[in-house]
PDB file of N, CA and C in Angstrom:
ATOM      1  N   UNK A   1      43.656  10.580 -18.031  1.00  0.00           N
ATOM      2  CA  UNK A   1      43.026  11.835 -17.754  1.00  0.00           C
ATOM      3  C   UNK A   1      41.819  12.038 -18.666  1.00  0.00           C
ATOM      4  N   UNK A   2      40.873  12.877 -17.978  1.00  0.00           N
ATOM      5  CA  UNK A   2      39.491  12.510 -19.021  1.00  0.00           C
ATOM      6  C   UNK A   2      39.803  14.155 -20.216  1.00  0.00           C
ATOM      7  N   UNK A   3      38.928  14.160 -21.286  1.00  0.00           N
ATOM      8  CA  UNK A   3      39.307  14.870 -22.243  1.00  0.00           C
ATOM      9  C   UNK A   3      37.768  15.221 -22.386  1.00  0.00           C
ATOM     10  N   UNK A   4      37.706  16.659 -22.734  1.00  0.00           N
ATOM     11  CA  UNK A   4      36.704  17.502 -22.880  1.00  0.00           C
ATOM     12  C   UNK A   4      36.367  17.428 -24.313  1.00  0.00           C
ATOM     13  N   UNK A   5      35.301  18.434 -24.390  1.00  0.00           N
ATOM     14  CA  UNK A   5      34.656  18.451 -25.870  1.00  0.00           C
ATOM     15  C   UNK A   5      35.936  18.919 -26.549  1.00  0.00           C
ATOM     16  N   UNK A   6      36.352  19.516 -26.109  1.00  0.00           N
ATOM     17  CA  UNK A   6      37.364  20.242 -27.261  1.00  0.00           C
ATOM     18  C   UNK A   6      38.608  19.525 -27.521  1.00  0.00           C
ATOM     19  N   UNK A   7      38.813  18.534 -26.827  1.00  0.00           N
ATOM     20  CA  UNK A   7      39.818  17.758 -27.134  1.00  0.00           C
ATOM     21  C   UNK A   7      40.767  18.000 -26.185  1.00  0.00           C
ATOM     22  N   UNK A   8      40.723  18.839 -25.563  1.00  0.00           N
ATOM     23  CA  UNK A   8      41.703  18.940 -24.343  1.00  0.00           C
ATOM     24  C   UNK A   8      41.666  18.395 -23.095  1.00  0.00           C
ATOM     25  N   UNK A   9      42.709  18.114 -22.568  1.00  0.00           N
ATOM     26  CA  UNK A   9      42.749  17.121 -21.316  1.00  0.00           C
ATOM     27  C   UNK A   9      41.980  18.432 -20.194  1.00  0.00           C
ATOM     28  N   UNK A  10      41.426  17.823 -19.005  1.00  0.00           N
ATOM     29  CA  UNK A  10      40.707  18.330 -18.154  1.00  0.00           C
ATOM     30  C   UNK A  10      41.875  18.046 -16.825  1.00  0.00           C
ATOM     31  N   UNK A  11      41.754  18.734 -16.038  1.00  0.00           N
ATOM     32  CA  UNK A  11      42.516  18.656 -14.939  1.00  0.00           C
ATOM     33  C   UNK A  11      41.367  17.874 -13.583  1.00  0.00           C
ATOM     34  N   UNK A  12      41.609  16.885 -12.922  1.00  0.00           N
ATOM     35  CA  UNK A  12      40.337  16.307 -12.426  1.00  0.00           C
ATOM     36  C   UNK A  12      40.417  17.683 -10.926  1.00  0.00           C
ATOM     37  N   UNK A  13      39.440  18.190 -10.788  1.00  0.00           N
ATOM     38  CA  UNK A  13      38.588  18.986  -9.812  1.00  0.00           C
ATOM     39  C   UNK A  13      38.650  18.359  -8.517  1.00  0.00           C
ATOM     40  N   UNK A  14      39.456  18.984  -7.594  1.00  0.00           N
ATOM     41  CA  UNK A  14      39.130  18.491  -5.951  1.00  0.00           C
ATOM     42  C   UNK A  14      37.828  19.263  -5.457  1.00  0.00           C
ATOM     43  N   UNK A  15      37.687  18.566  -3.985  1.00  0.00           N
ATOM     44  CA  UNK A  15      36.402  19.438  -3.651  1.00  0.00           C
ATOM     45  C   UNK A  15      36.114  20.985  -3.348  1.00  0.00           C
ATOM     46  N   UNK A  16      37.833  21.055  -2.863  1.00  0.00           N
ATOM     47  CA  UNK A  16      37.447  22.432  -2.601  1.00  0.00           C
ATOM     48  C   UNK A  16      37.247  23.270  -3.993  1.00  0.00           C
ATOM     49  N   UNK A  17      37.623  22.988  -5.441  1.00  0.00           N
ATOM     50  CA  UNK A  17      37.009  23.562  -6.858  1.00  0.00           C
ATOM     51  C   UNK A  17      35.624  23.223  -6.853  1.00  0.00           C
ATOM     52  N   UNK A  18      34.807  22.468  -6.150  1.00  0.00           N
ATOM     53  CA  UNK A  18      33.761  21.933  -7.240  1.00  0.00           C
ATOM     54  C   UNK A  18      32.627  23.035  -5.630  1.00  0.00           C
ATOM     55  N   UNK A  19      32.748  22.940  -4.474  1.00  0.00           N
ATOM     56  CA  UNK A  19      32.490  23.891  -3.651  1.00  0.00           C
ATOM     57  C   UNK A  19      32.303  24.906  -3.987  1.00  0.00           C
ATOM     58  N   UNK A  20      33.694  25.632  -4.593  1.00  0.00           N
ATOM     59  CA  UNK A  20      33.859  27.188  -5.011  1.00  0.00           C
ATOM     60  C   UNK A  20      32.846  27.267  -5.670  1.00  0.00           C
ATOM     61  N   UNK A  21      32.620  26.733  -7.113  1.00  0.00           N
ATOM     62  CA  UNK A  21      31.534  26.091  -7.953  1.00  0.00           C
ATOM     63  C   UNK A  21      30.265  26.246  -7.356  1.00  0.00           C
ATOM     64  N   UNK A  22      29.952  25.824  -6.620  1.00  0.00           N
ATOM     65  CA  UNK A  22      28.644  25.404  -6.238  1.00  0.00           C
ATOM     66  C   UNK A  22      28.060  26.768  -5.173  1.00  0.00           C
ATOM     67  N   UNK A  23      29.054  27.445  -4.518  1.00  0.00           N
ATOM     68  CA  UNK A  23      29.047  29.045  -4.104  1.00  0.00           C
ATOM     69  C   UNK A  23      28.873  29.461  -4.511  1.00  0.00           C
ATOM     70  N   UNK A  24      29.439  29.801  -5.588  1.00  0.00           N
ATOM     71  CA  UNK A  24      29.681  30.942  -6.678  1.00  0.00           C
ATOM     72  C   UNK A  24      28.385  30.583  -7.585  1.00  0.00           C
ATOM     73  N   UNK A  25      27.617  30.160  -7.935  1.00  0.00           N
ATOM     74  CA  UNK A  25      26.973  29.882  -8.854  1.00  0.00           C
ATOM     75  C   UNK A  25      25.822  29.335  -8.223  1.00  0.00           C
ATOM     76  N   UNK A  26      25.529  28.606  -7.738  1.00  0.00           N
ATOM     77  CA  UNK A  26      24.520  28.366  -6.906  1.00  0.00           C
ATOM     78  C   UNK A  26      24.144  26.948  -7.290  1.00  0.00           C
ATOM     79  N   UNK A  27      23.370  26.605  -6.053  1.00  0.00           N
ATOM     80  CA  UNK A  27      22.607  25.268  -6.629  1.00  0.00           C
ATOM     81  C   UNK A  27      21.275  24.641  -5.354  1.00  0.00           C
ATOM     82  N   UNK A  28      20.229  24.654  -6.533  1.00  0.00           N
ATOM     83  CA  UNK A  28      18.728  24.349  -5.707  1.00  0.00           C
ATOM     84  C   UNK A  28      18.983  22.856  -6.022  1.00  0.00           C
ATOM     85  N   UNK A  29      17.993  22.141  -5.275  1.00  0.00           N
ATOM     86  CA  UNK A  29      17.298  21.129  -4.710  1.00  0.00           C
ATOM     87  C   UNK A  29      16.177  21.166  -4.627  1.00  0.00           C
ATOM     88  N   UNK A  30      15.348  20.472  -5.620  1.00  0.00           N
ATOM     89  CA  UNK A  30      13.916  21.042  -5.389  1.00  0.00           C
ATOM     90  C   UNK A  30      13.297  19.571  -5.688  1.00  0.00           C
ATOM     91  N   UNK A  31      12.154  18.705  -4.863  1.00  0.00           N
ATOM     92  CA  UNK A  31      11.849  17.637  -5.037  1.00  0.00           C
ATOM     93  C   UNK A  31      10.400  17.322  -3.814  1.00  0.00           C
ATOM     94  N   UNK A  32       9.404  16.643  -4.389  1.00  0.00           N
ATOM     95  CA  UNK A  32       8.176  15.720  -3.554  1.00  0.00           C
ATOM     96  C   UNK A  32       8.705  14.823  -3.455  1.00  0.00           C
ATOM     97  N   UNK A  33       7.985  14.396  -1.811  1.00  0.00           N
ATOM     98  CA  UNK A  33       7.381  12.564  -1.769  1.00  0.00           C
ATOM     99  C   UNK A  33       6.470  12.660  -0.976  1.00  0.00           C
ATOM    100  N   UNK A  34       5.528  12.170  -1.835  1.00  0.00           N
ATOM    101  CA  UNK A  34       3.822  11.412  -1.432  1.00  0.00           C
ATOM    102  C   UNK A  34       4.132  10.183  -1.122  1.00  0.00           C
ATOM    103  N   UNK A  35       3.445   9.808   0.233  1.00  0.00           N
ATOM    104  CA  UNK A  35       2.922   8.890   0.498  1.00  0.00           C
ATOM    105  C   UNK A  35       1.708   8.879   0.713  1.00  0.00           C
ATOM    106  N   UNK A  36       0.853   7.226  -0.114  1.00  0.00           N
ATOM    107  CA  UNK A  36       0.072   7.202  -0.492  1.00  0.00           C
ATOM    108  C   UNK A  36      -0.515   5.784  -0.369  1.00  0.00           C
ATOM    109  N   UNK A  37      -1.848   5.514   0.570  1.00  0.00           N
ATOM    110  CA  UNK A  37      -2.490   3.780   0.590  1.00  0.00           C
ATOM    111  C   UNK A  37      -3.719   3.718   0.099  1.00  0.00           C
ATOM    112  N   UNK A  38      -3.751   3.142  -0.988  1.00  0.00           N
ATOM    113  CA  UNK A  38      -5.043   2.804  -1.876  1.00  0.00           C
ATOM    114  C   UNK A  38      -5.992   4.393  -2.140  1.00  0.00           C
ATOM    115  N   UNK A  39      -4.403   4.844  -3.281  1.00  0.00           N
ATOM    116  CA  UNK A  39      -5.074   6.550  -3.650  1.00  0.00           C
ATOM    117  C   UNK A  39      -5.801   7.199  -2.248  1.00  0.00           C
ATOM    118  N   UNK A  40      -5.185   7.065  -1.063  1.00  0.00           N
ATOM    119  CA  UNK A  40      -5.324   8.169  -0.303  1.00  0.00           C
ATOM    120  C   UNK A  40      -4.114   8.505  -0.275  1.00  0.00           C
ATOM    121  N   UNK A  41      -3.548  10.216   0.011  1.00  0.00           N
ATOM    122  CA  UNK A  41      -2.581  10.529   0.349  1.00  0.00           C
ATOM    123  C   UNK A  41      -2.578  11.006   2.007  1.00  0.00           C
ATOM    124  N   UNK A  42      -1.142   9.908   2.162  1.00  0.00           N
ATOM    125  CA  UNK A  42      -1.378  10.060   3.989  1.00  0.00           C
ATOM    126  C   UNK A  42      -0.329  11.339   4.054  1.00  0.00           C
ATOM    127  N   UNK A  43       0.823  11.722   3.341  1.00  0.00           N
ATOM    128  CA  UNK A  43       1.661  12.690   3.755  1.00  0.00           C
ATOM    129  C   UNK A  43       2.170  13.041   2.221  1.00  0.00           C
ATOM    130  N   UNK A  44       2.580  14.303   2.435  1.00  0.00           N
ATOM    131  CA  UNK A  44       3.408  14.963   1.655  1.00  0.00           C
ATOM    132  C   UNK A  44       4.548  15.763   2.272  1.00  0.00           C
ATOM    133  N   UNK A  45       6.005  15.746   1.831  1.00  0.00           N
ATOM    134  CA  UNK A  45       7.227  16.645   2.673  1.00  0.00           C
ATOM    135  C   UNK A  45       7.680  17.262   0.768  1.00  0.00           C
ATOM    136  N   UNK A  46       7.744  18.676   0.727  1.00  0.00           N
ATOM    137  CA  UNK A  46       8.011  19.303   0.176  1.00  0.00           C
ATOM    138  C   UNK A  46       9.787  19.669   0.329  1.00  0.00           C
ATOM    139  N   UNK A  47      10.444  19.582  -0.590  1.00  0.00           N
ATOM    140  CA  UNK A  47      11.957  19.978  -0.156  1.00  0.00           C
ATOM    141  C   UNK A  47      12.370  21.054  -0.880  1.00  0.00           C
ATOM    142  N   UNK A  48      12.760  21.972  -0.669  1.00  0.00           N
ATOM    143  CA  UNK A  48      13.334  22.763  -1.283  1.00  0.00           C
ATOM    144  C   UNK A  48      14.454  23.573  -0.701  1.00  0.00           C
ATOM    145  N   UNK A  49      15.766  23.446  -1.195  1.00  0.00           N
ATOM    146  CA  UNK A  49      17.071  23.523  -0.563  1.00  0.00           C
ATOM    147  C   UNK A  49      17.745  24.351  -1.327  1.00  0.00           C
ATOM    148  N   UNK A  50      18.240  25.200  -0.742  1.00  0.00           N
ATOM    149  CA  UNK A  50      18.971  26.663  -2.152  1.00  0.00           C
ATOM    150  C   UNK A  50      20.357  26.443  -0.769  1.00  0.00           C
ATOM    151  N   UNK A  51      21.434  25.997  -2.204  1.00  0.00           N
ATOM    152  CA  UNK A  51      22.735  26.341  -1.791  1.00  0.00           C
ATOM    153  C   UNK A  51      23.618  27.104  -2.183  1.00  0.00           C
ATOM    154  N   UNK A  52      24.553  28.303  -1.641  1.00  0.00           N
ATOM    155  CA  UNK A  52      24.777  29.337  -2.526  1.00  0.00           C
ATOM    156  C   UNK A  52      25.844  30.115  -1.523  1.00  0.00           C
ATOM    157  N   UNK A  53      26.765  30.839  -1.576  1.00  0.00           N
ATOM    158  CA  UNK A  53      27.122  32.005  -1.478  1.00  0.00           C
ATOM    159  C   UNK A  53      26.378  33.109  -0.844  1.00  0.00           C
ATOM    160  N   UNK A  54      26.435  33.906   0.502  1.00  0.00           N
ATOM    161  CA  UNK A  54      25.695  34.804   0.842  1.00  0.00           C
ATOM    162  C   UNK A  54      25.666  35.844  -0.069  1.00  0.00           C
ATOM    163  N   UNK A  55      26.934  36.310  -0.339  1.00  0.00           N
ATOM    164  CA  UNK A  55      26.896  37.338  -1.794  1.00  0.00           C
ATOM    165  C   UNK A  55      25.769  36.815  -2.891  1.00  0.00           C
ATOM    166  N   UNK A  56      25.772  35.496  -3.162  1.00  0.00           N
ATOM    167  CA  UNK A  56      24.941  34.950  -3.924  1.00  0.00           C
ATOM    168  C   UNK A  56      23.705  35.225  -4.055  1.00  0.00           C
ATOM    169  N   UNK A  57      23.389  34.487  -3.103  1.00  0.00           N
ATOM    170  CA  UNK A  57      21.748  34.975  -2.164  1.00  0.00           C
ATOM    171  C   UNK A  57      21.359  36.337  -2.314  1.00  0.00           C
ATOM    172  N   UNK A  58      22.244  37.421  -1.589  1.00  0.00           N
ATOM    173  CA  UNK A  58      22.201  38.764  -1.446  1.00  0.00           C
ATOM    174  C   UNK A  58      21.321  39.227  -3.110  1.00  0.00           C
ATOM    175  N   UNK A  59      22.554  38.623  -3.477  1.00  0.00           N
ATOM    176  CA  UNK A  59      22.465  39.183  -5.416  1.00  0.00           C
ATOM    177  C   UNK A  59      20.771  38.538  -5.651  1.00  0.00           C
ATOM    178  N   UNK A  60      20.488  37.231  -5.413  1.00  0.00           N
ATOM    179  CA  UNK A  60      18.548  37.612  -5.912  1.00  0.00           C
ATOM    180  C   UNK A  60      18.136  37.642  -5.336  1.00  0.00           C
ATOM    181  N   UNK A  61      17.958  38.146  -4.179  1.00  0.00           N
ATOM    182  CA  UNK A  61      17.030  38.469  -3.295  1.00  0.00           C
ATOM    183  C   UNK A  61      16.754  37.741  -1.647  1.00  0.00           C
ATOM    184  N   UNK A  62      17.476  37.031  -1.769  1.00  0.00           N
ATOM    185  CA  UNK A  62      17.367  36.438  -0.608  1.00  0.00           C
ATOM    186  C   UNK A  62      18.505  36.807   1.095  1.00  0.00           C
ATOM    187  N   UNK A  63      17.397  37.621   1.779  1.00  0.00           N
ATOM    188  CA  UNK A  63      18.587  38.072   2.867  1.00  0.00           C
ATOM    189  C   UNK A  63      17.805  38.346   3.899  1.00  0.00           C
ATOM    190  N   UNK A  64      17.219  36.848   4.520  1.00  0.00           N
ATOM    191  CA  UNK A  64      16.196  36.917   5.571  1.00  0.00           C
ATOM    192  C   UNK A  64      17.210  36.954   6.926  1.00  0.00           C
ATOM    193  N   UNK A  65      18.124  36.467   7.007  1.00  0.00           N
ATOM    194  CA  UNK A  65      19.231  36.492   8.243  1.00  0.00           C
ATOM    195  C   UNK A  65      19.574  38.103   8.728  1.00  0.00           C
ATOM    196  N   UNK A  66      19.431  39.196   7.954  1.00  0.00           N
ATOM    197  CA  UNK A  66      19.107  40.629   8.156  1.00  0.00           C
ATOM    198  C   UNK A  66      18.179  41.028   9.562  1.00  0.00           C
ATOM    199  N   UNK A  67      17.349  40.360   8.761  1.00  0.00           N
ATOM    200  CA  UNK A  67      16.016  40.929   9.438  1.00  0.00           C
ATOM    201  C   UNK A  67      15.760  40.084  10.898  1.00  0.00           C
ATOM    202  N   UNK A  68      15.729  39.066  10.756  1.00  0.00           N
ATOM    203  CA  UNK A  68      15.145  37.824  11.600  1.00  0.00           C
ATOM    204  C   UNK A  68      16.225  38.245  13.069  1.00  0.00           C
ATOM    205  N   UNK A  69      15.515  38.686  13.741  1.00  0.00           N
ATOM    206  CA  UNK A  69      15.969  38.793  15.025  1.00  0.00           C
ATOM    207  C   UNK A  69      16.886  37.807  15.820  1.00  0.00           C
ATOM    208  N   UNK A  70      16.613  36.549  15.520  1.00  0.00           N
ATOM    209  CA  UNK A  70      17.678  35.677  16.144  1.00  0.00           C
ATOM    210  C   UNK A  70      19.009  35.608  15.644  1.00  0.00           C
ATOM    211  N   UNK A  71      19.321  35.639  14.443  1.00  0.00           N
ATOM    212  CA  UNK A  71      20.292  35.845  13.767  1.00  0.00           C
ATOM    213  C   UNK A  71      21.110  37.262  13.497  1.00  0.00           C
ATOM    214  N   UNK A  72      20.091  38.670  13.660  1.00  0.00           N
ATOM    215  CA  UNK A  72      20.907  39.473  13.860  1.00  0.00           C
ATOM    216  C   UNK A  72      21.688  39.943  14.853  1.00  0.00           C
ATOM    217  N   UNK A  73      21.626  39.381  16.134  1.00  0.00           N
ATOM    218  CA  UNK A  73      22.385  39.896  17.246  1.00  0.00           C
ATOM    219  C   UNK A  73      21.379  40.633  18.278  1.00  0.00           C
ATOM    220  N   UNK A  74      20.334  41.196  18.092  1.00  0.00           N
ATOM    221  CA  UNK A  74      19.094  41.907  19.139  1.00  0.00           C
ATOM    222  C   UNK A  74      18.642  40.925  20.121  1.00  0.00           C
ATOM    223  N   UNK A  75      20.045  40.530  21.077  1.00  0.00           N
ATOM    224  CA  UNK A  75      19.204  39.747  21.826  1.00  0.00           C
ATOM    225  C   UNK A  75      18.598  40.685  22.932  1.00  0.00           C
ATOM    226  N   UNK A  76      19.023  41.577  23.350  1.00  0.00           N
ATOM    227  CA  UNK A  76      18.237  42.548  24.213  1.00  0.00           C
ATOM    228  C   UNK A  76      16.833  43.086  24.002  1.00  0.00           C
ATOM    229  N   UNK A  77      16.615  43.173  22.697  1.00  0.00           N
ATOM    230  CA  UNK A  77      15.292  43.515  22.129  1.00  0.00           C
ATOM    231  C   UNK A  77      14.332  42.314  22.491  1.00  0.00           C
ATOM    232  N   UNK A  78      15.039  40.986  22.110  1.00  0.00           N
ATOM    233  CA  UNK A  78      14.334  39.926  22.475  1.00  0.00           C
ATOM    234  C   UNK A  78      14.215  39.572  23.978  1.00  0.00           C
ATOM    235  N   UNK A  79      15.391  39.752  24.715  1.00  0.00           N
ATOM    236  CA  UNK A  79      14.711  39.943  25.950  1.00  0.00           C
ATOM    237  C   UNK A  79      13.835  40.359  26.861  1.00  0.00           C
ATOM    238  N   UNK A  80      13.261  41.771  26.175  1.00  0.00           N
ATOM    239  CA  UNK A  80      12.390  42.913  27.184  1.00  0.00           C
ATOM    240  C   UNK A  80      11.256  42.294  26.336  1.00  0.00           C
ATOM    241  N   UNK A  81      11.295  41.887  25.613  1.00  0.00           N
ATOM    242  CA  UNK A  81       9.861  41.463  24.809  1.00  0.00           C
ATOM    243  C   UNK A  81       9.103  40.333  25.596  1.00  0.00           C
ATOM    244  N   UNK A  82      10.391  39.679  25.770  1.00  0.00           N
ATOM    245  CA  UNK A  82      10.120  38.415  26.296  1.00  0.00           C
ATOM    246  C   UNK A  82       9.487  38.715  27.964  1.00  0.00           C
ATOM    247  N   UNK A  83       9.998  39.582  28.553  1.00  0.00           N
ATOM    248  CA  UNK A  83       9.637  39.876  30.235  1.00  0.00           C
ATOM    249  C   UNK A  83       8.492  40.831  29.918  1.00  0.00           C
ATOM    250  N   UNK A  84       8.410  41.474  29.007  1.00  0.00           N
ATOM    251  CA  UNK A  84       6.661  41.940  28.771  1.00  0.00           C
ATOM    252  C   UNK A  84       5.255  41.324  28.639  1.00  0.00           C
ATOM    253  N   UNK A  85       6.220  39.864  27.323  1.00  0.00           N
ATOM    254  CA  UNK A  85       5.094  39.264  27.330  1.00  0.00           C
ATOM    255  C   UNK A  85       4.854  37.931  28.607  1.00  0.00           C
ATOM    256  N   UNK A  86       5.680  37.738  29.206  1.00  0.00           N
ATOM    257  CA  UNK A  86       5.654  36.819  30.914  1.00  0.00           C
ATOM    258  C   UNK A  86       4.695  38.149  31.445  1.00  0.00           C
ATOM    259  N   UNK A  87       5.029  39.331  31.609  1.00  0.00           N
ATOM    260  CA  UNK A  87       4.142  40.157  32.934  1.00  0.00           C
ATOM    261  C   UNK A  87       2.905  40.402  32.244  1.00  0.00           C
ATOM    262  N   UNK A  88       2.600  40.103  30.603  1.00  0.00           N
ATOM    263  CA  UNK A  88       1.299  39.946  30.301  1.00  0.00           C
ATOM    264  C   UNK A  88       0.483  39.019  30.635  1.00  0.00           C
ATOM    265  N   UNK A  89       1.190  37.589  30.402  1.00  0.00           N
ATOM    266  CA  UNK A  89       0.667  36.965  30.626  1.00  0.00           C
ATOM    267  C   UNK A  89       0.037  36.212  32.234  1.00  0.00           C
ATOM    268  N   UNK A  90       1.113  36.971  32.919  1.00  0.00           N
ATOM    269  CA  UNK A  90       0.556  37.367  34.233  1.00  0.00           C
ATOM    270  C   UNK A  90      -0.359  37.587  34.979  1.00  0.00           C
ATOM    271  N   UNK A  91      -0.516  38.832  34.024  1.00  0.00           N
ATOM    272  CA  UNK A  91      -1.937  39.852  34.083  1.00  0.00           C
ATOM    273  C   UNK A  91      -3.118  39.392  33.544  1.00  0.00           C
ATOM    274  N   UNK A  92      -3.195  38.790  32.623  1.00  0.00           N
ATOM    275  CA  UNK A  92      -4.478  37.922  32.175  1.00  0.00           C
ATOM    276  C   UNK A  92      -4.635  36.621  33.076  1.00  0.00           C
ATOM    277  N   UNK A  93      -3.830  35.787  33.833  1.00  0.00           N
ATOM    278  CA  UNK A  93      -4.208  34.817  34.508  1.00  0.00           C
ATOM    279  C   UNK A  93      -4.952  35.749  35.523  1.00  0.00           C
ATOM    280  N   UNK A  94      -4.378  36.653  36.251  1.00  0.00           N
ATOM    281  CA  UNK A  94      -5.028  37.604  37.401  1.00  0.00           C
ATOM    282  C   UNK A  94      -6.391  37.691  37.133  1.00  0.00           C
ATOM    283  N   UNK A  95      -6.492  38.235  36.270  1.00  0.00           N
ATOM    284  CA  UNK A  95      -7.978  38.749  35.303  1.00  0.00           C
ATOM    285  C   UNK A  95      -8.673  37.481  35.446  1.00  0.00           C
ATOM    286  N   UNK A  96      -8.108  36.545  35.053  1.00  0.00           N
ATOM    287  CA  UNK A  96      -9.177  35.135  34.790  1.00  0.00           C
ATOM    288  C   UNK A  96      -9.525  34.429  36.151  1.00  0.00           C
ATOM    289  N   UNK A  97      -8.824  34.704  36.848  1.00  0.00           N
ATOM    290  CA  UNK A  97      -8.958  34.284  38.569  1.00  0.00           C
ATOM    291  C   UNK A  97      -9.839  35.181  38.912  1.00  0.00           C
ATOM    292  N   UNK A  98      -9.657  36.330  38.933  1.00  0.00           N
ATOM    293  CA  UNK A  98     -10.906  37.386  39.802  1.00  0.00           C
ATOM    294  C   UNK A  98     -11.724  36.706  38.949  1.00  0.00           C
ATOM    295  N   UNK A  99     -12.520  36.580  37.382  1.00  0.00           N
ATOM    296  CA  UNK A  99     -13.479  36.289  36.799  1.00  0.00           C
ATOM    297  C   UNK A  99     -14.264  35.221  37.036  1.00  0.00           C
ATOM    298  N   UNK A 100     -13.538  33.899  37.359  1.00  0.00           N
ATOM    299  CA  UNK A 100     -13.922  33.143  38.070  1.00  0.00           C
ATOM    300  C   UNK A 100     -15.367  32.978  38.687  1.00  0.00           C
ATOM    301  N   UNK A 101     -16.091  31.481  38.085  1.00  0.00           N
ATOM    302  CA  UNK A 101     -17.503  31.497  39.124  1.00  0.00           C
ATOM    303  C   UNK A 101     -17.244  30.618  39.762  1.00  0.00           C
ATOM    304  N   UNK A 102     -18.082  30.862  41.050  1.00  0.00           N
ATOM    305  CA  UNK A 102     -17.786  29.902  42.275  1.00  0.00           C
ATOM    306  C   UNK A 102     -18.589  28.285  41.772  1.00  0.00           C
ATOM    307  N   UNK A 103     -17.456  27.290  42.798  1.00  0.00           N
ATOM    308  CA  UNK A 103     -17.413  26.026  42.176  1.00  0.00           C
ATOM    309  C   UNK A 103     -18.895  25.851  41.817  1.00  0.00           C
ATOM    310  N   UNK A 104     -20.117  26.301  42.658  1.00  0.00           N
ATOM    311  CA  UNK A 104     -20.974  25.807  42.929  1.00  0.00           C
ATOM    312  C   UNK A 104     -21.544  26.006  41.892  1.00  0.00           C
ATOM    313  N   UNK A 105     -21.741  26.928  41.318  1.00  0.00           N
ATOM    314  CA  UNK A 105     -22.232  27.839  40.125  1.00  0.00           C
ATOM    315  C   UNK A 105     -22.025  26.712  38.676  1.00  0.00           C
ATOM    316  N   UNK A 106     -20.556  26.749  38.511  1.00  0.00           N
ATOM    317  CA  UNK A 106     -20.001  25.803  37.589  1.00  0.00           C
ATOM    318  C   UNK A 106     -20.796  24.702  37.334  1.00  0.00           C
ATOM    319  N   UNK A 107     -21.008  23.810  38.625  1.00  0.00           N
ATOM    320  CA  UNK A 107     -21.764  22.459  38.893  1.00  0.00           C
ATOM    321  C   UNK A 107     -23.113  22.577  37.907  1.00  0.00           C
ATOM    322  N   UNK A 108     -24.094  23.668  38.752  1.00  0.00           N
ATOM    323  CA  UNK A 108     -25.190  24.000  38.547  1.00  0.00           C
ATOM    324  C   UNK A 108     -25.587  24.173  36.810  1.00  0.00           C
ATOM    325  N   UNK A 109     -24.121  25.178  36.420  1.00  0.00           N
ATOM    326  CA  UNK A 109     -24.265  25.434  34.884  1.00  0.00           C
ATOM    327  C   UNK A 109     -24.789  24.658  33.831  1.00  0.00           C
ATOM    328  N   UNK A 110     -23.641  23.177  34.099  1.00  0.00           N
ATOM    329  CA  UNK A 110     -23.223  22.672  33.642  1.00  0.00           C
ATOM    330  C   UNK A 110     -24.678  21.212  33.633  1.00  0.00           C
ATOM    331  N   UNK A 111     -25.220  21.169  34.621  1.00  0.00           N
ATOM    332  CA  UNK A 111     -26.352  20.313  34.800  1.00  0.00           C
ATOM    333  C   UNK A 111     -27.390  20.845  33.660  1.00  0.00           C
ATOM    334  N   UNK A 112     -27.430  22.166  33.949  1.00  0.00           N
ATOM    335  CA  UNK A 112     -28.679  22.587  33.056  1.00  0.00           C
ATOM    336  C   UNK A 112     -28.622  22.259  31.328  1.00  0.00           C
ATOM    337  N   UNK A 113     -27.163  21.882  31.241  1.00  0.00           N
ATOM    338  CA  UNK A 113     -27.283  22.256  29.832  1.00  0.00           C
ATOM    339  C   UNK A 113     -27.354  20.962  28.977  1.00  0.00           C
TER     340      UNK A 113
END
């Protein structure tokens, strides 16, 4: 059995302790990778991963699942939005059809320039 600073035996930790752990207390992930051919950089992926407890989160500040419409349950809100913005977009194709110049016009435009 392994033995701690203090001299006392340690009890070895299953996952579901080291989980609780990692809930309760939290734990980021934070790391780059550049890729890079003859000092050009072709890409960069930024990572940053916060694992935690919603209470956790809650506690500094983090409680975007509130707000964010997909996650709170407003799917009705998101629906009528959604059939507003289809009969908008409707309405502007309409608009752009009447606006329309005849083919001939187009041809002509397009020579001159």
């Amino acid at each position: 059995m392994p033995i701690d600073d203090r001299g006392l035996q340690r009890q070895p930790q299953g996952l579901v302790d080291i989980l609780d752990k990692i809930l309760d207390k939290g734990l980021v992930v934070a790391g780059d990778v550049k890729v890079s051919l003859a000092n050009v950089e072709l890409l960069t992926i930024q990572l940053r991963l916060v694992i935690c407890s919603i209470d956790k989160a809650e506690a500094i500040g983090i409680n975007w699942w509130r707000s964010d419409r997909f996650y709170s349950g407003d799917r009705a809100l998101q629906d009528s939005e959604l059939t507003a913005l289809k009969a908008r977009i409707d309405e502007l194709e309409e608009q752009l059809k009447s606006k329309e110049l005849p083919s001939g016009a187009k041809s002509a435009e397009r020579k001159g320039r």
